[in-house]
C-alpha atoms as a PDB file:
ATOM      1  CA  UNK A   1      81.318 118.274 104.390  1.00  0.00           C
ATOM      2  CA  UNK A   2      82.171 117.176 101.271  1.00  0.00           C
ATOM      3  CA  UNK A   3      85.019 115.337  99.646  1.00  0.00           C
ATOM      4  CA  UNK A   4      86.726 117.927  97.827  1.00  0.00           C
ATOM      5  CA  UNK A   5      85.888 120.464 100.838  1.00  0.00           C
ATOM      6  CA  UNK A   6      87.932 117.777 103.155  1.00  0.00           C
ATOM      7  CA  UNK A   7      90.793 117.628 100.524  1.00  0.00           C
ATOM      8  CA  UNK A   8      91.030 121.287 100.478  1.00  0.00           C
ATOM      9  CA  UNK A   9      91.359 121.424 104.284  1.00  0.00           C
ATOM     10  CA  UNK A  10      94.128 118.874 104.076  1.00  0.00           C
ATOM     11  CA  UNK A  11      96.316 120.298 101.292  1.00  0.00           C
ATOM     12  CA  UNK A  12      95.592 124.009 103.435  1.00  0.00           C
ATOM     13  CA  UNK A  13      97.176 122.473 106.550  1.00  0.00           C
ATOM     14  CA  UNK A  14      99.846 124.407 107.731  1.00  0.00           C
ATOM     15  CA  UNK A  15     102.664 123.677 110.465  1.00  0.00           C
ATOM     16  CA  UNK A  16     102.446 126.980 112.323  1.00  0.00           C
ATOM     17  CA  UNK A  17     106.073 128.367 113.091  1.00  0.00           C
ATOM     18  CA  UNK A  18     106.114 130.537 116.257  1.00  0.00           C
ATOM     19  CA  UNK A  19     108.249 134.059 115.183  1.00  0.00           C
ATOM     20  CA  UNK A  20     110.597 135.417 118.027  1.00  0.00           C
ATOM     21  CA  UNK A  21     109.552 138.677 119.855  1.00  0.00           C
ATOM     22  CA  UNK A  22     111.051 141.285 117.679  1.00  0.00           C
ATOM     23  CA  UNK A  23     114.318 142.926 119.151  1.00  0.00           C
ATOM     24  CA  UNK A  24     114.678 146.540 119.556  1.00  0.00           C
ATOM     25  CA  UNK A  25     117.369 147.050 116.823  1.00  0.00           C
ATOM     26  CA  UNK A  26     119.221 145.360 113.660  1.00  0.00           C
ATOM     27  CA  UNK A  27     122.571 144.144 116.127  1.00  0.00           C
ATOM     28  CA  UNK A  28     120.160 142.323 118.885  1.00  0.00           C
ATOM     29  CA  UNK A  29     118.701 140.334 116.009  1.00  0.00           C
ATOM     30  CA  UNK A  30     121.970 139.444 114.897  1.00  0.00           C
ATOM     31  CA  UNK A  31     123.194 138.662 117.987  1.00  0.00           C
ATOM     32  CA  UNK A  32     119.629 136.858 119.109  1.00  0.00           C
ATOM     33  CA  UNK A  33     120.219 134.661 115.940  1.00  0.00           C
ATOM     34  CA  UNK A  34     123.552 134.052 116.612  1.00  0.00           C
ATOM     35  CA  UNK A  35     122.659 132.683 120.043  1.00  0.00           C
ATOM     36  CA  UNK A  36     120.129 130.231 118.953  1.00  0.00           C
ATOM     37  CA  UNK A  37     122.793 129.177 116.053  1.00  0.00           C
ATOM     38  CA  UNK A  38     125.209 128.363 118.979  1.00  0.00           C
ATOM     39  CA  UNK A  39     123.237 126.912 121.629  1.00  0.00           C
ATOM     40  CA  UNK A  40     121.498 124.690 118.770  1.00  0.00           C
ATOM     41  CA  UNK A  41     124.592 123.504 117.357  1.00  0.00           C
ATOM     42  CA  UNK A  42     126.178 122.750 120.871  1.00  0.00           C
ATOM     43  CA  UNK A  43     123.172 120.807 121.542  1.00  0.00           C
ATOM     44  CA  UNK A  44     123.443 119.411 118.436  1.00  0.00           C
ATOM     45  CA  UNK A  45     126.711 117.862 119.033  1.00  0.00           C
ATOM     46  CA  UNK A  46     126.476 117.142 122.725  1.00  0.00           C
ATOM     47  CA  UNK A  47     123.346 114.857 122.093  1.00  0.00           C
ATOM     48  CA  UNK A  48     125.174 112.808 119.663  1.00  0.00           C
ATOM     49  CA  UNK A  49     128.507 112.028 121.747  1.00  0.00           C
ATOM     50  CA  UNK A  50     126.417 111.946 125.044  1.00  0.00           C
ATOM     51  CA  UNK A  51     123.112 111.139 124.247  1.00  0.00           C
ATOM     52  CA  UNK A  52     119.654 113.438 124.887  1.00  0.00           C
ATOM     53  CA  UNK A  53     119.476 111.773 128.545  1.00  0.00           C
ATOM     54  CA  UNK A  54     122.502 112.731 130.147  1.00  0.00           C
ATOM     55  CA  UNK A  55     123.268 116.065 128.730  1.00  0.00           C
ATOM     56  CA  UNK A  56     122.440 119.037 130.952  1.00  0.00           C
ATOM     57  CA  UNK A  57     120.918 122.356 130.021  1.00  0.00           C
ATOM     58  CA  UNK A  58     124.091 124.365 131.606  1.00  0.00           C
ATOM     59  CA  UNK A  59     126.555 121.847 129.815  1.00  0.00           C
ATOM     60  CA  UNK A  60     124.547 122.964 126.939  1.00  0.00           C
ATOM     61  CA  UNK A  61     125.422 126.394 127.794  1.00  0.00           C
ATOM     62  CA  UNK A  62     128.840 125.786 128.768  1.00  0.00           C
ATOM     63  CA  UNK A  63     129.688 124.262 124.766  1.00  0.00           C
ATOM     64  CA  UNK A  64     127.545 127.255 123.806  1.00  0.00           C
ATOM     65  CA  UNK A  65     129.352 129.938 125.383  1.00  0.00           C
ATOM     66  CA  UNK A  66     126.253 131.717 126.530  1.00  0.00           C
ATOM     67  CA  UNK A  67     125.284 132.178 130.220  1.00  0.00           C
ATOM     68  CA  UNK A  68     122.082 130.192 131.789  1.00  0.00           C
ATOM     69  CA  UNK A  69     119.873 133.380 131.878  1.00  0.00           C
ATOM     70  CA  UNK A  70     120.262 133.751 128.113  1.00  0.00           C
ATOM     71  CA  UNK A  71     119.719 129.867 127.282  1.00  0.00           C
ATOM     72  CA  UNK A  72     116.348 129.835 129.746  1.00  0.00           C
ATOM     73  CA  UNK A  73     114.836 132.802 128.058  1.00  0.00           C
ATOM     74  CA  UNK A  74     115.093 130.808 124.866  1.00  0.00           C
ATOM     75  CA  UNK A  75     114.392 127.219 125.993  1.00  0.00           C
ATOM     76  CA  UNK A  76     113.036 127.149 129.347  1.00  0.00           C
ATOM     77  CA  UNK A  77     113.914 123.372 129.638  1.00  0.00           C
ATOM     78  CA  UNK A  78     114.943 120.726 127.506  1.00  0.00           C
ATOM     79  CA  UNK A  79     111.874 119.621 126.035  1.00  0.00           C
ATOM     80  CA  UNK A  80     111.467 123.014 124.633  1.00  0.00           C
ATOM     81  CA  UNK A  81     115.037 123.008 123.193  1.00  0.00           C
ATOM     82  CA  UNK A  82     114.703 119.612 121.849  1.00  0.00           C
ATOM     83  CA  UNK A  83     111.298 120.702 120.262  1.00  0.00           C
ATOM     84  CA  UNK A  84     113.896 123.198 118.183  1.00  0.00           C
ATOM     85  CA  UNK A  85     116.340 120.863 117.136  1.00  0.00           C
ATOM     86  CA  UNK A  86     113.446 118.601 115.566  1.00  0.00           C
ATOM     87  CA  UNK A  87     111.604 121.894 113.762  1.00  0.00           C
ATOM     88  CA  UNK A  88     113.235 121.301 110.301  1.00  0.00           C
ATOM     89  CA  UNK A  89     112.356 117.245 111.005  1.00  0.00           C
ATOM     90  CA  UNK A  90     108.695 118.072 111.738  1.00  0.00           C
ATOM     91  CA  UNK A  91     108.747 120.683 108.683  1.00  0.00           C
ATOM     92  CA  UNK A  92     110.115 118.290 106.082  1.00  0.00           C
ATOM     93  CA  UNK A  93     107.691 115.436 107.493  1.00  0.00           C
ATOM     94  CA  UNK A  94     104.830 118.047 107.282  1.00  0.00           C
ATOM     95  CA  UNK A  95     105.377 119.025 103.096  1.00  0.00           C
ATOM     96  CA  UNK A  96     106.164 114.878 102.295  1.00  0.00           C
ATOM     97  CA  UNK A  97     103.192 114.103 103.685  1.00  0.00           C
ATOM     98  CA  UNK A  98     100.851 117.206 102.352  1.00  0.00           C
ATOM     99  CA  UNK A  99     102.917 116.695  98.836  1.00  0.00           C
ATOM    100  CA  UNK A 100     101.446 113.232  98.992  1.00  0.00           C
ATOM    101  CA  UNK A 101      97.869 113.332  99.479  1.00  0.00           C
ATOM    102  CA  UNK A 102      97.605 116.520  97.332  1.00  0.00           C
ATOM    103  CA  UNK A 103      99.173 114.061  94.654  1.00  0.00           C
ATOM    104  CA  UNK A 104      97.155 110.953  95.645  1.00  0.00           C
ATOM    105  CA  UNK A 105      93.832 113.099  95.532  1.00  0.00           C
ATOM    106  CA  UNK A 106      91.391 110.753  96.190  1.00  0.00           C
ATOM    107  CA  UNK A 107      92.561 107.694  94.041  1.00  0.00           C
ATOM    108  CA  UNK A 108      92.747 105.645  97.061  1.00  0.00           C
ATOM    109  CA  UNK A 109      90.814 105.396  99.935  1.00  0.00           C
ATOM    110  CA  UNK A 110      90.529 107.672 102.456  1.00  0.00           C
ATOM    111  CA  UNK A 111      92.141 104.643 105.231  1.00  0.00           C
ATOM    112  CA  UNK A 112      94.934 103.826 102.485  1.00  0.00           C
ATOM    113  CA  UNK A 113      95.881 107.331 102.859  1.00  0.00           C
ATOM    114  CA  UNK A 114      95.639 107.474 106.539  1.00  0.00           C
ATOM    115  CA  UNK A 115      97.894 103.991 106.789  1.00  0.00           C
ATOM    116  CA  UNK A 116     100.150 106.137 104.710  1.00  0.00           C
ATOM    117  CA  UNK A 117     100.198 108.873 107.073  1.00  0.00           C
ATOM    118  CA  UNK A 118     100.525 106.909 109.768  1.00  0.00           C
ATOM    119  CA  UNK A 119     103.749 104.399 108.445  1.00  0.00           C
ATOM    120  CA  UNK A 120     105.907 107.635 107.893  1.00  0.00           C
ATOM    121  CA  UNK A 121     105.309 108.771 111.182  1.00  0.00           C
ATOM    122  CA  UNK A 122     106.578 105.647 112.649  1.00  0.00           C
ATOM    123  CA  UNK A 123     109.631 106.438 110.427  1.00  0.00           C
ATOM    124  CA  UNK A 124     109.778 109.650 112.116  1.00  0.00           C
ATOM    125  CA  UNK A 125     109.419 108.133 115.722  1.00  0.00           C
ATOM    126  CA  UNK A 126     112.309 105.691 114.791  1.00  0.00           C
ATOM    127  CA  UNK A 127     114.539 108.416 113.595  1.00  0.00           C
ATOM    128  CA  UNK A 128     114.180 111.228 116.131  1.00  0.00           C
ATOM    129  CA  UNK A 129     113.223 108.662 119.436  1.00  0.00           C
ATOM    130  CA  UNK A 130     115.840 110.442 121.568  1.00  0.00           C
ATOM    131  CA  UNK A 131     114.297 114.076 121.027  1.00  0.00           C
ATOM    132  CA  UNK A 132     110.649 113.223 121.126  1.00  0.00           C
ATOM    133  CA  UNK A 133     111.375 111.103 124.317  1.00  0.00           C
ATOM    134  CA  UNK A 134     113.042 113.974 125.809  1.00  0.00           C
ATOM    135  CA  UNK A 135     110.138 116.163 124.879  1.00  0.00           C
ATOM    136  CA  UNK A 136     107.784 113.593 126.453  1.00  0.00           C
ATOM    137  CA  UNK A 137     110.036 113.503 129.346  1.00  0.00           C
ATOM    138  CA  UNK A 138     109.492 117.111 130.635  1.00  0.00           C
ATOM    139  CA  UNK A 139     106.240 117.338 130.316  1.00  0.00           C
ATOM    140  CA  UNK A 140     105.394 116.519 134.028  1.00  0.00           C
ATOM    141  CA  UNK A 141     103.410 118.360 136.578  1.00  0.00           C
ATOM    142  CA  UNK A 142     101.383 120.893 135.053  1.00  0.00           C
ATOM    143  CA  UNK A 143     103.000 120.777 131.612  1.00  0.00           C
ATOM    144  CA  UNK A 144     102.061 117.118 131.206  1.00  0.00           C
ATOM    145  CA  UNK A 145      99.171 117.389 128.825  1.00  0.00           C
ATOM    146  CA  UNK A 146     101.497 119.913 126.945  1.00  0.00           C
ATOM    147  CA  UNK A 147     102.525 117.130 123.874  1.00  0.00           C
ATOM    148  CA  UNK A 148      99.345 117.158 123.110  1.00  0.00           C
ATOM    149  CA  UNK A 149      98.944 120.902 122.641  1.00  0.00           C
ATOM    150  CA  UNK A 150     102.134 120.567 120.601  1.00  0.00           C
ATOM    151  CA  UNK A 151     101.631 122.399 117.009  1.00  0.00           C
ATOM    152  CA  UNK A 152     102.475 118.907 115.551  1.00  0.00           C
ATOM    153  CA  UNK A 153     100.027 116.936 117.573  1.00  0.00           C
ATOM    154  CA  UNK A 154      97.428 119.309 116.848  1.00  0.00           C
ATOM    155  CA  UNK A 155      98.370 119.086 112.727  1.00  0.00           C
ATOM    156  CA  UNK A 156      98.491 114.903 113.014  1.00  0.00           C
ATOM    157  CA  UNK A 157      95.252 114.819 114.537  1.00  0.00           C
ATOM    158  CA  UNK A 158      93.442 117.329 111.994  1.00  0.00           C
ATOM    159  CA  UNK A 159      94.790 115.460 109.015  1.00  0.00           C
ATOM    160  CA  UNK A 160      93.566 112.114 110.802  1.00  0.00           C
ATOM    161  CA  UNK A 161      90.188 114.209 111.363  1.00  0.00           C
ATOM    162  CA  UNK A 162      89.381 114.907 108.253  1.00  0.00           C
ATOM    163  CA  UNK A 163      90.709 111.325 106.579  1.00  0.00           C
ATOM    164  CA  UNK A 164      88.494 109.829 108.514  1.00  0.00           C
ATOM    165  CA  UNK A 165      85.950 112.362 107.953  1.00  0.00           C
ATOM    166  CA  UNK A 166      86.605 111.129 104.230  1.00  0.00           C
ATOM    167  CA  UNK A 167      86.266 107.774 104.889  1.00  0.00           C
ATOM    168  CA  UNK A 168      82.744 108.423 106.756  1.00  0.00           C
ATOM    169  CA  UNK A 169      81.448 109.842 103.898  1.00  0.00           C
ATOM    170  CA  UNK A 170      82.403 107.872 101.010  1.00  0.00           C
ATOM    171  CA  UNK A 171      81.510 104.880 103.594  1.00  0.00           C
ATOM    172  CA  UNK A 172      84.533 102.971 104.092  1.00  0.00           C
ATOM    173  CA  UNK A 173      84.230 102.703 107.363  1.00  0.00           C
ATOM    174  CA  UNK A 174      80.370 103.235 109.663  1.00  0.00           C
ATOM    175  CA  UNK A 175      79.541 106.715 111.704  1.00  0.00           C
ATOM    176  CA  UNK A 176      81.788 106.924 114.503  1.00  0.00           C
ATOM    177  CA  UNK A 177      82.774 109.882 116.777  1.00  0.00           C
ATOM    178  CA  UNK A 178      85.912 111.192 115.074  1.00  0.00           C
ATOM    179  CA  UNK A 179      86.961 113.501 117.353  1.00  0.00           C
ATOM    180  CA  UNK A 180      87.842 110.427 119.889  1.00  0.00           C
ATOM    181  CA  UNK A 181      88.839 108.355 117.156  1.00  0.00           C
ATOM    182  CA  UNK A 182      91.634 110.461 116.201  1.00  0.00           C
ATOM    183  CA  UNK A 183      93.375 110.485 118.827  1.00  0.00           C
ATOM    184  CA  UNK A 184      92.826 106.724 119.749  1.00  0.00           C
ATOM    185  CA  UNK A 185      94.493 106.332 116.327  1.00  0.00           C
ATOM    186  CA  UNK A 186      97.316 108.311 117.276  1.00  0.00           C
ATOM    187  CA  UNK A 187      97.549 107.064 120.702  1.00  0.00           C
ATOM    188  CA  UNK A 188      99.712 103.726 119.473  1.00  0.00           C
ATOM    189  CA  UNK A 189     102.253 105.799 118.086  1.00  0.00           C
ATOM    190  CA  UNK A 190     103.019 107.852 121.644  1.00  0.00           C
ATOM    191  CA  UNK A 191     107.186 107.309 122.065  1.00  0.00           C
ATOM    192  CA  UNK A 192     107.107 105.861 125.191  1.00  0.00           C
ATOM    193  CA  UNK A 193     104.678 103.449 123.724  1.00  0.00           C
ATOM    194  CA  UNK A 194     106.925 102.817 120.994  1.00  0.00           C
ATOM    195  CA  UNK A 195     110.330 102.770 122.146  1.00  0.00           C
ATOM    196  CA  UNK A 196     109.188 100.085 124.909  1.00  0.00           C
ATOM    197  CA  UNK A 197     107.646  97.755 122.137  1.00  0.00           C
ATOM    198  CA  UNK A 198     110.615  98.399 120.108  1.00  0.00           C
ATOM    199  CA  UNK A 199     113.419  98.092 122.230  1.00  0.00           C
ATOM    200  CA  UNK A 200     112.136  96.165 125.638  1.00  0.00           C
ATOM    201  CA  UNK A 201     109.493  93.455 123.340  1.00  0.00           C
ATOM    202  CA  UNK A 202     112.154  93.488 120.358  1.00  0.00           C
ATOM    203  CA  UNK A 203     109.555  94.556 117.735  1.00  0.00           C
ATOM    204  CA  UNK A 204     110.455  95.567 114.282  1.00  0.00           C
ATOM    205  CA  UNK A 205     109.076  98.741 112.946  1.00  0.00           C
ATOM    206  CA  UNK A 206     107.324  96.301 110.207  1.00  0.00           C
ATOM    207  CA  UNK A 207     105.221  94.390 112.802  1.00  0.00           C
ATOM    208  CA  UNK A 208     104.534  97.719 114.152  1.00  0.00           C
ATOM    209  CA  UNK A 209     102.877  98.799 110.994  1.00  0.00           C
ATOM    210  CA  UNK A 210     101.383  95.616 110.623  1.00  0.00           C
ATOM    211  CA  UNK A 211      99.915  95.711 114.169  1.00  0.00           C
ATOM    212  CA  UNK A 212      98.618  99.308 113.384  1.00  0.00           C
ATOM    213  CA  UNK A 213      96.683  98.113 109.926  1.00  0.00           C
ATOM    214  CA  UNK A 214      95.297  95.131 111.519  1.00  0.00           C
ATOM    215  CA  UNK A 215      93.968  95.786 114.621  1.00  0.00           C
ATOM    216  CA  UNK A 216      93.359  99.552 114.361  1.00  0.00           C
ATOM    217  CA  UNK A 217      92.523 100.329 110.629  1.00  0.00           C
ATOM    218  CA  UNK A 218      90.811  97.351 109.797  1.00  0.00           C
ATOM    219  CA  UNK A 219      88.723  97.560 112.858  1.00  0.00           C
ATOM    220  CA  UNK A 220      87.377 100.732 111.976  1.00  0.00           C
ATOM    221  CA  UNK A 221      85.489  98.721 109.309  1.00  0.00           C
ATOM    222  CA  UNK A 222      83.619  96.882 112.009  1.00  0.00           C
ATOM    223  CA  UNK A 223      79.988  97.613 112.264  1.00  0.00           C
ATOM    224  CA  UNK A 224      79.093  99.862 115.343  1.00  0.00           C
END
């Protein structure tokens, strides 16, 4: 594949946005829209007084004014529900970071790009820790590979695909298998990962990014 086929891929990357079942008539969309406006909102404000943690899904639906049956259709548990509440986050983080390497082109490397990539999201961890944690949270049991089948997870991981398809072929870095590779290179930035080495070791988000360039970037140089 070649470079300009792998930039094409990148700046094509879309966030897919999951539509709603399409009601029967004009008022049950209204009133379907006006329910997700209200229990989003009551979240909204419930999270930041109490904190993601302690708030329950029928205090949700208390401060919403809907019953449980109609919150649960929507959000069957909280990690669902906080996945909605970040959807304009993940959005905006999305366009910044396709704006940026349809800009940069390829007038950096392939790994500057990626340690771009990669430093925002770390910005993104550190400003929406309580939601992702809760999302990480509930997925135990049988759901808990489901982060990882996320729609975001799945975008992060192509774009780190095919940068480091990039940097394979205009050899910055040897032959490696990229498939693993991506998510190893992902795999530091996990929230639970981060939130312990930020708030139980005390590190700063800069020695984070340092850590990241050093150890995992620069090692990708190594000979295999």
């Amino acid at each position: 594949m070649g470079d300009a086929d792998n930039g094409e891929q990148v700046k094509a990357l879309a966030f897919p946005r999951i539509q709603p079942s399409a009601p029967a008539s004009c008022s049950e969309r209204r009133d379907a829209a006006e329910h997700r406006q209200r229990i989003l909102s009551a979240a909204r404000v419930l999270f930041a007084e109490h904190g993601v943690d302690v708030v329950s899904m029928h205090q949700v639906a208390l401060a919403a004014g809907v019953g449980q049956g109609t919150l649960y259709r929507r959000y069957a548990h909280k990690g669902i529900l906080c996945t909605a509440l970040l959807e304009e986050s993940i959005s905006d983080f999305q366009e910044e970071m396709l704006r940026y390497l349809e800009r940069i082109g390829e007038s950096v490397t392939a790994l500057d790009r990626l340690k771009h990539v990669l430093v925002h999201l770390l910005a993104f961890n550190e400003h929406n820790a309580p939601l992702l944690a809760a999302i990480t949270d509930s997925a135990c049991g049988q759901r808990r590979t489901q982060p990882y089948h996320s729609p975001f997870y799945l975008w992060l991981r192509q774009v780190v695909i095919l940068l480091l398809q990039q940097a394979v072929s205009r050899a910055e870095i040897p032959s490696l298998d990229i498939e693993y590779a991506a998510d190893v290179v992902l795999m530091p930035l996990a929230i639970d990962l981060y939130l312990y080495q930020r708030h139980e070791l005390g590190f700063t988000q800069e020695r984070i990014a340092e850590g990241l360039q050093r150890f995992l970037l620069h090692g990708l140089h190594a000979e295999a």
